[in-house]
Protein backbone atom coordinates (compact mmCIF):
# COMPACT_ATOMS: atom_id res chain seq x y z
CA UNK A 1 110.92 77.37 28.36
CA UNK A 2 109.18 77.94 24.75
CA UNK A 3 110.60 75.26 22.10
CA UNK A 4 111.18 78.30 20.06
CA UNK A 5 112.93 80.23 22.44
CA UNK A 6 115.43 77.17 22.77
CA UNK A 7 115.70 77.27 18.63
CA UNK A 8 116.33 81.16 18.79
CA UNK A 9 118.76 80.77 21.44
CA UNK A 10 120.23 77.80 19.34
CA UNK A 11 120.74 79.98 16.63
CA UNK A 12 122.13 83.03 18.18
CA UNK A 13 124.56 81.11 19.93
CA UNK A 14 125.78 79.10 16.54
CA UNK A 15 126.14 82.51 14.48
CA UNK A 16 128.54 83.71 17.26
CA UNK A 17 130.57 80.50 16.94
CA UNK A 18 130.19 81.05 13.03
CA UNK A 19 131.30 84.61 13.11
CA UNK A 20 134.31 84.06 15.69
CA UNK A 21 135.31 80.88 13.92
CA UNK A 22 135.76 83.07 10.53
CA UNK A 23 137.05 86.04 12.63
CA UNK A 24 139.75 83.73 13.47
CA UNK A 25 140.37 82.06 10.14
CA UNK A 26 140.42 85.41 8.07
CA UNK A 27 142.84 86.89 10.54
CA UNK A 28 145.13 83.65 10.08
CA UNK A 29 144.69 84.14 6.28
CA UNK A 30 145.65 87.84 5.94
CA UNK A 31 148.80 86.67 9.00
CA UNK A 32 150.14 83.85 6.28
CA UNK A 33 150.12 86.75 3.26
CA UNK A 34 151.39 89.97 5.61
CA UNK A 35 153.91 88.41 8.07
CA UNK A 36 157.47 88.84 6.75
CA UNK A 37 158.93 85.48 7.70
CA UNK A 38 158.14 81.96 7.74
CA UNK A 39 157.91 81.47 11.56
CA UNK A 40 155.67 84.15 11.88
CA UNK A 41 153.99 82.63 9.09
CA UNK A 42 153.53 79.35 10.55
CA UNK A 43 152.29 81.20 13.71
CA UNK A 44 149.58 81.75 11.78
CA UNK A 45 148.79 78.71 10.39
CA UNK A 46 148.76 77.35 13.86
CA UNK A 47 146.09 79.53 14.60
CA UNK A 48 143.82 78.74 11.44
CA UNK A 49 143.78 75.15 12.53
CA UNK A 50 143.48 75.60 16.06
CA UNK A 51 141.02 78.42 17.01
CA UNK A 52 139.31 78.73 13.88
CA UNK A 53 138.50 75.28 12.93
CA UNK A 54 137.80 74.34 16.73
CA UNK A 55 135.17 77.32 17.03
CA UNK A 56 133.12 76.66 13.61
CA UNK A 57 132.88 72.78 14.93
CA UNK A 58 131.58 73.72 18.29
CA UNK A 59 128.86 75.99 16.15
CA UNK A 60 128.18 72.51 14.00
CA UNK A 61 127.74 71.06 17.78
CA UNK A 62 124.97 73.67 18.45
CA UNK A 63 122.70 73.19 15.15
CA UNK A 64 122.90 69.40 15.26
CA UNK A 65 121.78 68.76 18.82
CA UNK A 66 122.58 65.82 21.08
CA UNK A 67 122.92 63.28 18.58
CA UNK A 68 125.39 60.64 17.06
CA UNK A 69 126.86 63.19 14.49
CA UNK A 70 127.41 65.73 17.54
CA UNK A 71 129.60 63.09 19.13
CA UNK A 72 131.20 62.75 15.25
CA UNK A 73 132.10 66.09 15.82
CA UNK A 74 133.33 65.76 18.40
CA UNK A 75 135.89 63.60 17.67
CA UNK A 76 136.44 65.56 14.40
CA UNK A 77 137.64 68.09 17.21
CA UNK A 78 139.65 66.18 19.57
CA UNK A 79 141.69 64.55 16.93
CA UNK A 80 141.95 68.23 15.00
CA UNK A 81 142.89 69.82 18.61
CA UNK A 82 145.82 66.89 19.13
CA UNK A 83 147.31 66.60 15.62
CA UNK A 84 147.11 70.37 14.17
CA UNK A 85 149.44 71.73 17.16
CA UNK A 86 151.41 68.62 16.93
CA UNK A 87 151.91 69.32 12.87
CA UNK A 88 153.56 72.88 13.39
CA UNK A 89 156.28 71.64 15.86
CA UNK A 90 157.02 69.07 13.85
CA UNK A 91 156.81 71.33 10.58
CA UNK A 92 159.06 74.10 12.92
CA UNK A 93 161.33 71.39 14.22
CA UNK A 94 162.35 70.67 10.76
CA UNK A 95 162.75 73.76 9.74
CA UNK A 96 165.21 74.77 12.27
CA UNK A 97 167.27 71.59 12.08
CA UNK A 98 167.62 72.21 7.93
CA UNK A 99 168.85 75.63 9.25
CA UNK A 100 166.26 78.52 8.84
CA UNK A 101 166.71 80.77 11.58
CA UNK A 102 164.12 83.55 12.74
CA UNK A 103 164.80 86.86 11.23
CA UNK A 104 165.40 88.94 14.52
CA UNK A 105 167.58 85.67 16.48
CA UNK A 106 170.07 87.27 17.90
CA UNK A 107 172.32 84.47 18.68
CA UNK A 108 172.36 81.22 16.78
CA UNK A 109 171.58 78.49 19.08
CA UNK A 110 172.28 76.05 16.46
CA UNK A 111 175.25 73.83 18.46
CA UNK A 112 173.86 73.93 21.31
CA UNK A 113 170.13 72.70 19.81
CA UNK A 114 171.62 70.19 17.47
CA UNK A 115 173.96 68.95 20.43
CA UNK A 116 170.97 67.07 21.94
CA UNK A 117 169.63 65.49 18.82
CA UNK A 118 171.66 62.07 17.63
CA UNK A 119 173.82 62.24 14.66
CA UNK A 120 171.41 59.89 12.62
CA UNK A 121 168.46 62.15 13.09
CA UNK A 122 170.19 64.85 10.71
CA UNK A 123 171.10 63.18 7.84
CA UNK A 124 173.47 65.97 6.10
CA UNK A 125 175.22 66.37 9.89
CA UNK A 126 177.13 63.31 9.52
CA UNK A 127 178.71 64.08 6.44
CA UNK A 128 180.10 67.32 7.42
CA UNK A 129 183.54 67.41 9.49
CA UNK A 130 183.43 67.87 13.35
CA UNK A 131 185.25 71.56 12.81
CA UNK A 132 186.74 73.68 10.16
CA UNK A 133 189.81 73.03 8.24
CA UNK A 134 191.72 76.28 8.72
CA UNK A 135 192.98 78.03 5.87
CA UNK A 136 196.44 77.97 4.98
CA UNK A 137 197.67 81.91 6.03
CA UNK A 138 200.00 83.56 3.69
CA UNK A 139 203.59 84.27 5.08
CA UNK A 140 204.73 87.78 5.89
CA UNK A 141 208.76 86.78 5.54
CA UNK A 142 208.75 87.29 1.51
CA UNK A 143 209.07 83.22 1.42
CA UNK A 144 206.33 82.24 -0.42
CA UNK A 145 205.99 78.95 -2.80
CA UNK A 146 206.41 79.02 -6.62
């Protein structure tokens, strides 16, 4: 095979990477402007740091051949591919426990999600009472307290 026919094919195969890569990251942009709430938002987000970044380094991977700053990227991408999905639980996670809800939940699942997680991990949840006070009705007999 011709050395230049290798380059070419180099090159052809890094612009795809390129273009999907930014395909990817301009969608994610115009998702974290348009979407109407912050989960969908962070949806998004996810996908920016996932897909996008992950695509553009495996174009970097093509144009620097098989050397040591190929296996720099590499790693670059590994680490990127285990902490960027591991970011939006945790950024979700927290979210839900400080009470945002999605827009369209039907039923809040709160109790039941919270039920699982130990008092000390919520630190607002162990000042509040265990259940409602309820409030003091107002007679019907006339009787009522001067």
């Amino acid at each position: 095979m011709d050395m230049s026919l290798l380059d070419l094919a180099c090159n052809i195969a890094t612009g795809i990477a390129f273009a999907t890569g930014s395909f990817f990251l301009l969608v994610g942009a115009f998702g974290i402007v348009r979407l109407p709430d912050f989960w969908s938002r962070l949806h998004a987000a996810g996908v920016i740091d996932t897909a996008g970044a992950e695509i553009i380094l495996i174009g970097m991977m093509f144009q620097t051949g098989w050397d040591i700053a190929t296996l720099k990227l590499i790693l670059i991408a590994f680490l990127l591919f285990i902490t960027s999905p591991t970011a939006t639980h945790a950024v979700s996670n927290a979210a839900f426990v400080a009470g945002l809800r999605p827009q369209d939940l039907k039923k809040d699942e709160t109790a039941q999600t919270l039920s699982d997680v130990p008092t000390a991990a919520i630190p607002y949840r162990s000042m509040l009472p265990e259940s409602e006070p309820a409030a003091p009705s107002k007679s019907s007999s006339g009787e009522g307290s001067a």
